[in-house]
C-alpha atoms as a PDB file:
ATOM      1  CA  UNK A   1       0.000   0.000   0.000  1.00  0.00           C
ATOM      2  CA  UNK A   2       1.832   3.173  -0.865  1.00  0.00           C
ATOM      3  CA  UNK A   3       1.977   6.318   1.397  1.00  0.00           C
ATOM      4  CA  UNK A   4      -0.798   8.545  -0.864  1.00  0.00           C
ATOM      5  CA  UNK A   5      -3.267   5.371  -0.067  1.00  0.00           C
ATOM      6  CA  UNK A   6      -2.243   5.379   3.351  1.00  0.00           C
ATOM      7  CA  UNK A   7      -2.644   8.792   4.215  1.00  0.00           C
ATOM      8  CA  UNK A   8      -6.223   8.887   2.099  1.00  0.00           C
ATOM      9  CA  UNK A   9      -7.374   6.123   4.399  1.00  0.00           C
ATOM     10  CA  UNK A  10      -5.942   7.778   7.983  1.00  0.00           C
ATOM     11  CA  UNK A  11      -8.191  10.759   6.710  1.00  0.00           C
ATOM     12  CA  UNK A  12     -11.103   8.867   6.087  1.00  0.00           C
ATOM     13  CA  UNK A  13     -10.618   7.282   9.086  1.00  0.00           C
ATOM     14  CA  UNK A  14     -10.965  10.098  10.884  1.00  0.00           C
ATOM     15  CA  UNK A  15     -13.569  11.510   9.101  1.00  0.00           C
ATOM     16  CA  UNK A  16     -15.607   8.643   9.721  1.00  0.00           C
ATOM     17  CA  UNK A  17     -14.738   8.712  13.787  1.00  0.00           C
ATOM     18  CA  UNK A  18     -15.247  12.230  13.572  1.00  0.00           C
ATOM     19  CA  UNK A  19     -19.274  11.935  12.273  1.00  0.00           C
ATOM     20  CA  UNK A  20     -19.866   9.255  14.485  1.00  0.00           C
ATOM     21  CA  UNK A  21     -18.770  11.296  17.648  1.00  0.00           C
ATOM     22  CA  UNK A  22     -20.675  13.994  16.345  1.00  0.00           C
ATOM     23  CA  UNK A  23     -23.940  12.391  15.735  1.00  0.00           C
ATOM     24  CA  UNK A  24     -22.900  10.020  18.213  1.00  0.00           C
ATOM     25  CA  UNK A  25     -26.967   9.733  19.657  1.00  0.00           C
ATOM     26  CA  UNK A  26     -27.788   8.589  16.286  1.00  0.00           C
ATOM     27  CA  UNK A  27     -24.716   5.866  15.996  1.00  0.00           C
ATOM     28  CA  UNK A  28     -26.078   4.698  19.519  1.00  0.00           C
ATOM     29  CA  UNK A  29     -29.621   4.406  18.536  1.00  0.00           C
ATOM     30  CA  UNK A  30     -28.304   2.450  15.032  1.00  0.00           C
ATOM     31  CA  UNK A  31     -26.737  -0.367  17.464  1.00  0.00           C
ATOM     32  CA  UNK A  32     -29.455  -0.229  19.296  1.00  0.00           C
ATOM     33  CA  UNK A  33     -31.670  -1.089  16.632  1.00  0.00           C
ATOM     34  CA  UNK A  34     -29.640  -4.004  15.368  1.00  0.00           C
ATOM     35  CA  UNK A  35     -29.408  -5.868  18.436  1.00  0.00           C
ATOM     36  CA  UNK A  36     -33.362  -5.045  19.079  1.00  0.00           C
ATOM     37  CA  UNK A  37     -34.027  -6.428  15.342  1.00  0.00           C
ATOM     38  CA  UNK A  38     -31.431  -9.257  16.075  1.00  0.00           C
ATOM     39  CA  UNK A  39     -33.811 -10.100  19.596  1.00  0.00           C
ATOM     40  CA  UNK A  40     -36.845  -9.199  18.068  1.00  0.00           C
ATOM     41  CA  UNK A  41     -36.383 -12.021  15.021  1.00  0.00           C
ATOM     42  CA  UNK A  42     -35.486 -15.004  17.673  1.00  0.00           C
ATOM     43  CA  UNK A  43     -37.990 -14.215  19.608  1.00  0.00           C
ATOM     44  CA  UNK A  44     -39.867 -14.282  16.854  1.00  0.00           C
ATOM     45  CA  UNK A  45     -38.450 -17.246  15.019  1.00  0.00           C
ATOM     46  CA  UNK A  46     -39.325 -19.241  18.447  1.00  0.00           C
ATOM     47  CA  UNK A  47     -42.644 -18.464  18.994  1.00  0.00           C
ATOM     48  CA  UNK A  48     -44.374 -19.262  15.635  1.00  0.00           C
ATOM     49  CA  UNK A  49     -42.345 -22.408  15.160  1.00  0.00           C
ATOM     50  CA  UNK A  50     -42.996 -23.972  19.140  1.00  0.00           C
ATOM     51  CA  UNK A  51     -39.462 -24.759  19.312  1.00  0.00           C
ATOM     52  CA  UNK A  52     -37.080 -23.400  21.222  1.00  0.00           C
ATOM     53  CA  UNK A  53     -32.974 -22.349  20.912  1.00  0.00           C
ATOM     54  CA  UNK A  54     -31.519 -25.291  22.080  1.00  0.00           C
ATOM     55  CA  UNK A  55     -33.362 -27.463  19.371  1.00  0.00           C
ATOM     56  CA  UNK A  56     -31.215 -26.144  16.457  1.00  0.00           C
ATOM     57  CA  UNK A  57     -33.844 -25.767  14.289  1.00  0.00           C
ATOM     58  CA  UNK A  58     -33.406 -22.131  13.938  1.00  0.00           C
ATOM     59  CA  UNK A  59     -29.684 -21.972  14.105  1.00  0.00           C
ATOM     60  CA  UNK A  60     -29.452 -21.493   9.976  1.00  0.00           C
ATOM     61  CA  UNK A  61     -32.088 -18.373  10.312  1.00  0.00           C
ATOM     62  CA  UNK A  62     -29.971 -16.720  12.638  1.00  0.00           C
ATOM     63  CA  UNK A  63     -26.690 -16.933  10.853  1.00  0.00           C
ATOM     64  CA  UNK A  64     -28.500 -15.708   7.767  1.00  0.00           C
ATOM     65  CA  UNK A  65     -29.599 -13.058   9.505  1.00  0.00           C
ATOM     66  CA  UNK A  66     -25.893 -11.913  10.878  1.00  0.00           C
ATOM     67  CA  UNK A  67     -25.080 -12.371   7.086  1.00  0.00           C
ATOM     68  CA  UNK A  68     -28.166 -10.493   6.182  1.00  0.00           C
ATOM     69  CA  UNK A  69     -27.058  -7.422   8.299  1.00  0.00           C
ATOM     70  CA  UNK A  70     -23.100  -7.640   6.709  1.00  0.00           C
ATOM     71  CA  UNK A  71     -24.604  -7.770   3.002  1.00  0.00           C
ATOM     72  CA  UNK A  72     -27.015  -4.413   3.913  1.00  0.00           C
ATOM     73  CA  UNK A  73     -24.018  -2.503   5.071  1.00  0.00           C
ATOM     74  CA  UNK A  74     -21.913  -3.336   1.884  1.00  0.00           C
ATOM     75  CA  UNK A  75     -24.696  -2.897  -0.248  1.00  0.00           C
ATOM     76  CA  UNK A  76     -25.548   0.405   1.351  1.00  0.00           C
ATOM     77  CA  UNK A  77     -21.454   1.652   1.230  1.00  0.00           C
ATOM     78  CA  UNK A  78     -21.331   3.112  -1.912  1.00  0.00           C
ATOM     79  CA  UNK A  79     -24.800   4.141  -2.923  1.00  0.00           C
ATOM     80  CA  UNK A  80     -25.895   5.413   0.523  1.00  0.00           C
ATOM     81  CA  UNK A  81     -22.618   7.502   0.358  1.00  0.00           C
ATOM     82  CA  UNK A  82     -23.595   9.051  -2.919  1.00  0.00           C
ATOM     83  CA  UNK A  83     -26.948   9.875  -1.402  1.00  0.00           C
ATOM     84  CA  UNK A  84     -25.802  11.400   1.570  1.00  0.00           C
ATOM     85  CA  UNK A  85     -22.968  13.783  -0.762  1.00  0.00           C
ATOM     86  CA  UNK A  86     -26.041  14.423  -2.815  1.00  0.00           C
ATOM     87  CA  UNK A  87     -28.213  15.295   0.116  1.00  0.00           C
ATOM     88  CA  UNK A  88     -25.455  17.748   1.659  1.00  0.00           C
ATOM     89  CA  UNK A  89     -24.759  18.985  -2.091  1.00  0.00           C
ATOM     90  CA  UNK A  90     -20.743  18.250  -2.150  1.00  0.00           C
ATOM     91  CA  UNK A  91     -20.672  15.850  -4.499  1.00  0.00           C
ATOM     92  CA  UNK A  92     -19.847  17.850  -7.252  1.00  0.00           C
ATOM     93  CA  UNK A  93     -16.963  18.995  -5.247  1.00  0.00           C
ATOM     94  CA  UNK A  94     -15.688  15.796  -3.946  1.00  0.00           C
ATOM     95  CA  UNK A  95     -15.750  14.738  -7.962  1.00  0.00           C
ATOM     96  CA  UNK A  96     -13.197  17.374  -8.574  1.00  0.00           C
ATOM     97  CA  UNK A  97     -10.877  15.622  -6.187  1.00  0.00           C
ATOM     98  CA  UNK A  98      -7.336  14.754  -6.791  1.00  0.00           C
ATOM     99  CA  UNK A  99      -8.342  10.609  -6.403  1.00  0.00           C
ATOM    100  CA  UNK A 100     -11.493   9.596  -9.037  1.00  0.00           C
ATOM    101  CA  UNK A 101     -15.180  10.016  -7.598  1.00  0.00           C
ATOM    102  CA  UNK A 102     -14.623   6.017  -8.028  1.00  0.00           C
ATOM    103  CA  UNK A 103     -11.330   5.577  -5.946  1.00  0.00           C
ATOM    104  CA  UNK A 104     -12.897   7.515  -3.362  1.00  0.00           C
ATOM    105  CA  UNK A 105     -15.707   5.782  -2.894  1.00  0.00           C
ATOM    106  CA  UNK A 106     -13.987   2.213  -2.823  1.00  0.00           C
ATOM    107  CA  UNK A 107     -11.918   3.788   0.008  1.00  0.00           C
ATOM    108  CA  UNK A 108     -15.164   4.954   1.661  1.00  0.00           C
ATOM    109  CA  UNK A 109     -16.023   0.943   1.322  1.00  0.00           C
ATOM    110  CA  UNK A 110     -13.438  -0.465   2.708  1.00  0.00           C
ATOM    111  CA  UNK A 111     -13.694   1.318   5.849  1.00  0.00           C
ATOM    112  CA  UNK A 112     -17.310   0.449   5.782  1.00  0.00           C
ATOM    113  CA  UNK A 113     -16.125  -3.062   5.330  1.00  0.00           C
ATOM    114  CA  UNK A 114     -14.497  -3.022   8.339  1.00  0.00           C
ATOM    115  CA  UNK A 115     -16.961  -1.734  10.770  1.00  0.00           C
ATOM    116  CA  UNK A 116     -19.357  -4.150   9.119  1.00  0.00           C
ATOM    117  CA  UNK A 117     -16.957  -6.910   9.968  1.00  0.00           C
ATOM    118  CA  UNK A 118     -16.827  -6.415  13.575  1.00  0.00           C
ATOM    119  CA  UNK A 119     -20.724  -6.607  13.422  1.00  0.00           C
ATOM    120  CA  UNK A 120     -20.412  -9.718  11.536  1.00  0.00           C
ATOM    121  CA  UNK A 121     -18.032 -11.119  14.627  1.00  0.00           C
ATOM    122  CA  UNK A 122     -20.561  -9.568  17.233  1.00  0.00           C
ATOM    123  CA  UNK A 123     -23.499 -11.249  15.981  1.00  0.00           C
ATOM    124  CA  UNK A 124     -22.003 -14.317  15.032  1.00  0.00           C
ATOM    125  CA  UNK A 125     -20.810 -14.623  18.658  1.00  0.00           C
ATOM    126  CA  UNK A 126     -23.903 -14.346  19.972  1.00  0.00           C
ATOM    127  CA  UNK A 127     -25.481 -16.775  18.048  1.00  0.00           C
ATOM    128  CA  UNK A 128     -22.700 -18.950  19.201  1.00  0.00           C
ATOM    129  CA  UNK A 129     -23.560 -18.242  22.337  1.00  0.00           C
ATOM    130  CA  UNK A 130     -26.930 -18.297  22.378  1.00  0.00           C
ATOM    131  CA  UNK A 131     -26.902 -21.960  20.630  1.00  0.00           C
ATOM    132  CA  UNK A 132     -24.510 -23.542  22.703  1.00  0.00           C
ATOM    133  CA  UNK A 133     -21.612 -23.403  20.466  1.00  0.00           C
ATOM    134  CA  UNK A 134     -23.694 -25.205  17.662  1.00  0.00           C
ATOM    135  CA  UNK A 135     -23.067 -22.037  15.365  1.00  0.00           C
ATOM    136  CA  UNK A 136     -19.206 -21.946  14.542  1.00  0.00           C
ATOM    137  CA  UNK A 137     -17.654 -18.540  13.917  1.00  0.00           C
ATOM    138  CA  UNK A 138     -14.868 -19.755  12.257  1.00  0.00           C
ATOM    139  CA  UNK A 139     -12.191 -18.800   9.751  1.00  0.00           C
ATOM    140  CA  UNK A 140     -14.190 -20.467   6.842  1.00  0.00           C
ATOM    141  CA  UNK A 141     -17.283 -18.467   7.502  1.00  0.00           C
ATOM    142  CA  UNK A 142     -15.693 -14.858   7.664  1.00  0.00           C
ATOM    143  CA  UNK A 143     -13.372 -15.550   5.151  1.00  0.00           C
ATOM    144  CA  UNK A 144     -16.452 -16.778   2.609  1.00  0.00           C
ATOM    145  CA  UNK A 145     -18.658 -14.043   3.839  1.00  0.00           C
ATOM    146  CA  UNK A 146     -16.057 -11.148   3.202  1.00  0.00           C
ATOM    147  CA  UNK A 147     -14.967 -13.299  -0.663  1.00  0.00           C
ATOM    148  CA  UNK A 148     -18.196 -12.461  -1.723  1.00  0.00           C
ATOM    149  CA  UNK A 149     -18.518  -9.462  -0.421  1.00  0.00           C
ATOM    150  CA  UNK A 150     -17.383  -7.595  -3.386  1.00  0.00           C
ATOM    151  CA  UNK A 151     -20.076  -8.657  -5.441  1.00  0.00           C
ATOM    152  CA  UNK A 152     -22.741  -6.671  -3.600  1.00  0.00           C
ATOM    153  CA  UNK A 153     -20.130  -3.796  -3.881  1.00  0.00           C
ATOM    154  CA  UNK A 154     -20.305  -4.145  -7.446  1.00  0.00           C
ATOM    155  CA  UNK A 155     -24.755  -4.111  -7.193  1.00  0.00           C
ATOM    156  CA  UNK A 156     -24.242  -1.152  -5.100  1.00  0.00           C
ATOM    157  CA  UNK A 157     -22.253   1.413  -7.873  1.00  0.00           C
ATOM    158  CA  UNK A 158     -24.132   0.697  -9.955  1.00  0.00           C
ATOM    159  CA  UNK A 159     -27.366   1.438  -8.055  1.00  0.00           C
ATOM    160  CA  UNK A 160     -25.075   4.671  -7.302  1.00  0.00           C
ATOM    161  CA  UNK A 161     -24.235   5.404 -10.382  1.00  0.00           C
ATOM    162  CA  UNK A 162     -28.732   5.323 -11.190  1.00  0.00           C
ATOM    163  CA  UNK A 163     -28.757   7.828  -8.966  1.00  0.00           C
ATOM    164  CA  UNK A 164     -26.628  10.190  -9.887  1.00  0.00           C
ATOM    165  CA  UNK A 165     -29.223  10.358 -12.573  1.00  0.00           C
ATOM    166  CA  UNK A 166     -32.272   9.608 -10.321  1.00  0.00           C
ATOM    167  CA  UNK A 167     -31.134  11.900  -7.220  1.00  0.00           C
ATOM    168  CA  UNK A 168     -33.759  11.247  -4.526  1.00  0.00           C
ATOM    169  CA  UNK A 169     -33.597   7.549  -5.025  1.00  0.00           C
ATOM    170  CA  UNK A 170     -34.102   6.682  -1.313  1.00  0.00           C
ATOM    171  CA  UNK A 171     -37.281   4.769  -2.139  1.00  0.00           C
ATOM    172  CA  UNK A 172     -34.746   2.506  -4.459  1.00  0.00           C
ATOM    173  CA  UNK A 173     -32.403   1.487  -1.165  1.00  0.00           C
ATOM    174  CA  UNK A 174     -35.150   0.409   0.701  1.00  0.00           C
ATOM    175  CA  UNK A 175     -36.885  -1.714  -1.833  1.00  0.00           C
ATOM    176  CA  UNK A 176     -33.586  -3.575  -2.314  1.00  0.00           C
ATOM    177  CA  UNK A 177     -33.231  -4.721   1.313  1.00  0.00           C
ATOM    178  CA  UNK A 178     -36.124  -7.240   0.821  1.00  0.00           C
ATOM    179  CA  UNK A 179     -34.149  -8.191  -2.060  1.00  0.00           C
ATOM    180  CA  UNK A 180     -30.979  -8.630   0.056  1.00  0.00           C
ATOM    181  CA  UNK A 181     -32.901 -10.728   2.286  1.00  0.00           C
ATOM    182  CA  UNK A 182     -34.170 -13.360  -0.469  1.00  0.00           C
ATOM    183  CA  UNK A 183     -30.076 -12.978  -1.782  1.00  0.00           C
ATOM    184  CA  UNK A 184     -29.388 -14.484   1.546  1.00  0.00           C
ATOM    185  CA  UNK A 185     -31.813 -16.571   1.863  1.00  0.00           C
ATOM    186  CA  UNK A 186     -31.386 -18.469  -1.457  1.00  0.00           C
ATOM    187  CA  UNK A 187     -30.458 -22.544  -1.149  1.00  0.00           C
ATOM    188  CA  UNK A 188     -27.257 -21.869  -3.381  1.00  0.00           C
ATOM    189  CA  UNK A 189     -25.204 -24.120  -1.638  1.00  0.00           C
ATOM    190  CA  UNK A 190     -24.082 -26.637  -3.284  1.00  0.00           C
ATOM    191  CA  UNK A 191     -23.828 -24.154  -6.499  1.00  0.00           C
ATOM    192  CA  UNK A 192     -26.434 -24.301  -8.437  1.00  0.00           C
ATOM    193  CA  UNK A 193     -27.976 -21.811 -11.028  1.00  0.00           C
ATOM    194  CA  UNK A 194     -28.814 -19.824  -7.960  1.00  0.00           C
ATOM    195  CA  UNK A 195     -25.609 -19.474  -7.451  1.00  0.00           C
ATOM    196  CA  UNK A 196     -25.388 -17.210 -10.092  1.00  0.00           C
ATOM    197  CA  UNK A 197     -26.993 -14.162  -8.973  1.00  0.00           C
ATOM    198  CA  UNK A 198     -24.790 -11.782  -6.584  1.00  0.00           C
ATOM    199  CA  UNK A 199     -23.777 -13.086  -3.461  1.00  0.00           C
ATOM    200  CA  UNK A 200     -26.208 -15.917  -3.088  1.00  0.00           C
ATOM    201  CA  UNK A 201     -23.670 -18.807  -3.290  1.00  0.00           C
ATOM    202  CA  UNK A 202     -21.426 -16.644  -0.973  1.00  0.00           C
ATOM    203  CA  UNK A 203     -24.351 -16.718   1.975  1.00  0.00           C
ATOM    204  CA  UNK A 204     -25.532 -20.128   1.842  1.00  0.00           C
ATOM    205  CA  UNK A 205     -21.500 -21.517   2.047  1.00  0.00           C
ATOM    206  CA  UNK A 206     -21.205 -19.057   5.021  1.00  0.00           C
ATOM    207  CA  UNK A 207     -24.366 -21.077   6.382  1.00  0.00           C
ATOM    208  CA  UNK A 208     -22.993 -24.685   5.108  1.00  0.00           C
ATOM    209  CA  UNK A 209     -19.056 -23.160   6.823  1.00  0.00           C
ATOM    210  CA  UNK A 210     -21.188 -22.011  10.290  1.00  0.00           C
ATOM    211  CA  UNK A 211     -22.882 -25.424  10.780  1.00  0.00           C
ATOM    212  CA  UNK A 212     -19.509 -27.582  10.306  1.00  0.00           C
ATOM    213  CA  UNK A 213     -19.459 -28.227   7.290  1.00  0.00           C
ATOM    214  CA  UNK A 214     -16.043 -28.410   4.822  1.00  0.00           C
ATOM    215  CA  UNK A 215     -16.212 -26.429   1.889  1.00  0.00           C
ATOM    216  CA  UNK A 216     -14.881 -27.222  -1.318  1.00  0.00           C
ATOM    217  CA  UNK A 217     -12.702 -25.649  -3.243  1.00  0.00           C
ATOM    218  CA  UNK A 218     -14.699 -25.474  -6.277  1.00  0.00           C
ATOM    219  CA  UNK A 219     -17.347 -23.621  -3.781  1.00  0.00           C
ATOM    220  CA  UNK A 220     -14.343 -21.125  -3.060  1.00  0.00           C
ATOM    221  CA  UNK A 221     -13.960 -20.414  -7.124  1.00  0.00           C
ATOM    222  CA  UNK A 222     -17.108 -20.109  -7.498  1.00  0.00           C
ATOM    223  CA  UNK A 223     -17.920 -16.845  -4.687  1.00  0.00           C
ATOM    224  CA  UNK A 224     -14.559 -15.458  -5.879  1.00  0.00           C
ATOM    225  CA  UNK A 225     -15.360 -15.508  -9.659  1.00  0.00           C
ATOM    226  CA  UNK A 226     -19.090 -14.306  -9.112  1.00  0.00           C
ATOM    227  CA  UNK A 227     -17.911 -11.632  -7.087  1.00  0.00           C
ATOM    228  CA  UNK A 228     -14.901 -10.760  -9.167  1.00  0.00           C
ATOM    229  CA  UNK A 229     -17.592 -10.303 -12.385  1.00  0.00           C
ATOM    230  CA  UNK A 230     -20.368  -8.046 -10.351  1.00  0.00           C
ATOM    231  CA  UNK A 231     -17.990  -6.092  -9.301  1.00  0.00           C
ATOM    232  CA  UNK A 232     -16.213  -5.480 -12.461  1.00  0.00           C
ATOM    233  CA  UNK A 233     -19.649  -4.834 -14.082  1.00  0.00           C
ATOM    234  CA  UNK A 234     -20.684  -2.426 -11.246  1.00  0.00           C
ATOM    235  CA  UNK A 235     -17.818  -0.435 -11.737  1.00  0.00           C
ATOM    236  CA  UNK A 236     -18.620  -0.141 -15.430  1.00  0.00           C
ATOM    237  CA  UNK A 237     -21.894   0.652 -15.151  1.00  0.00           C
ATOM    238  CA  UNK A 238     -21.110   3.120 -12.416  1.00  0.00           C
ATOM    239  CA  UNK A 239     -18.526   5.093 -14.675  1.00  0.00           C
ATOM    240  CA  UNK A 240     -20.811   5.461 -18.004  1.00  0.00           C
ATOM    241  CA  UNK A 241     -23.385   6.738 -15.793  1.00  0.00           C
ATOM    242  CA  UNK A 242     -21.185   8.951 -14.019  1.00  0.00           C
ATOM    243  CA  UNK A 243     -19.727  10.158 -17.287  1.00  0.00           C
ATOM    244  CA  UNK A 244     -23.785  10.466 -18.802  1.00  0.00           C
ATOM    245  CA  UNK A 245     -24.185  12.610 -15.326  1.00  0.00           C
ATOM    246  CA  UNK A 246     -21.011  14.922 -16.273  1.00  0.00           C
ATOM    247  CA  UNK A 247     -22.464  15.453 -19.569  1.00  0.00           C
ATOM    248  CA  UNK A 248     -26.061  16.469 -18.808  1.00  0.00           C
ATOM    249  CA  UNK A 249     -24.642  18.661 -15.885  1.00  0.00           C
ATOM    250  CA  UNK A 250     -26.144  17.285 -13.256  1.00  0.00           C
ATOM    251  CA  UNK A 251     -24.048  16.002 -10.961  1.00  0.00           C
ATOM    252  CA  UNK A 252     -24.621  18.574  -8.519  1.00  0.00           C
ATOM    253  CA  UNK A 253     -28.107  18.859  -8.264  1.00  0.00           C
ATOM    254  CA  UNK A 254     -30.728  17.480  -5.957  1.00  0.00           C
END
């Protein structure tokens, strides 16, 4: 990693700290919510099924939905970043940066990785917990779970690059949760023709890794090639719609 890269990432670092001490009622309330929704669904889960947490019926439901909650947050790096510029009206100044509009916002999304990482491991453990150590947090399932992470990061630019066009697309983040949900909760595993659509394969081998089970190395191809091509294709999309935005002039609207 050279020193520019570096440096870019210690100041996005800090920016990042720096809003969430500032709005730091709002970051509280956000974890707040999360573990809520995360006791909320078992209680759920357990009383319209009859069984309870040590039967191990619901152990797959609750590791989807600690997946669930990574795949929203790297869905939601990118595009909700162009939102919020959008909403706040810098991003036509953040385009004229010396790094791309692009390179800045995969920086942006790494960092977001991150934090949604240590979600991932908070959740996870508490489904271990909660299920007696059936759940395994594992190697396997964090390494699976972050390989196909880049293919939602390739769904999210170019739902970014929409709206730069769209502006006020809002409405179009929230409609896609449901569809990260049915991503997640897609039977890709073994890979299957399911397995084709972004980051369902990825998911269900996190499930398949978190109950014991060994996973293949064709299974590891697979996630890495799917989300090698989204991403790739995201990117693309991202940058003649980004270009289409330059041209009409307006980037900097809302």
């Amino acid at each position: 990693m050279n020193g520019r890269l570096r440096h870019h990432l210690a100041n996005e670092l800090r920016r990042s700290l720096y809003l969430a001490r500032r709005y730091w009622v709002e970051s509280l309330l956000g974890a707040g919510f999360v573990l809520s929704l995360f006791g909320g669904l078992l209680v759920a889960v357990v009383q319209v099924s009859g069984k309870g947490l040590d039967s191990g019926e619901v152990d797959g439901l609750i590791v989807g939905f600690a997946v669930w909650l990574f795949a929203q947050s790297a869905f939601g790096s990118i595009s909700g970043e162009i939102t919020s510029e959008t909403e706040q009206r810098t991003l036509e100044q953040i385009s004229l940066a010396p790094r791309s509009l692009g390179g800045l916002l995969s920086v942006r999304a790494l960092l977001g990785l991150s934090g949604s990482l240590l979600m991932l491991l908070l959740t996870l453990g508490l489904a271990h917990a909660l299920t007696d150590g059936r759940v395994q947090v594992n190697a396997a399932v964090l390494a699976v779970t972050l390989l196909g992470a880049p293919s939602l990061l390739g769904v999210s630019y170019a739902m970014a690059g929409l709206m730069l066009l769209v502006k006020r697309g809002e409405l179009l983040l929230v409609a896609a949760f449901p569809v990260l949900i049915g991503l997640v909760a897609l039977p890709a595993y073994p890979p299957d023709a399911l397995s084709l659509l972004p980051y369902a394969l990825s998911a269900a081998a996190a499930r398949a890794a978190a109950a014991g089970e060994l996973l293949a190395w064709s299974t590891w191809g697979a996630v890495a090639l799917n989300a090698g091509l989204y991403l790739l294709a995201g990117r693309l999309v991202f940058q003649a719609l980004l270009r289409r935005a330059r041209r009409l002039g307006v980037l900097g609207h809302f």
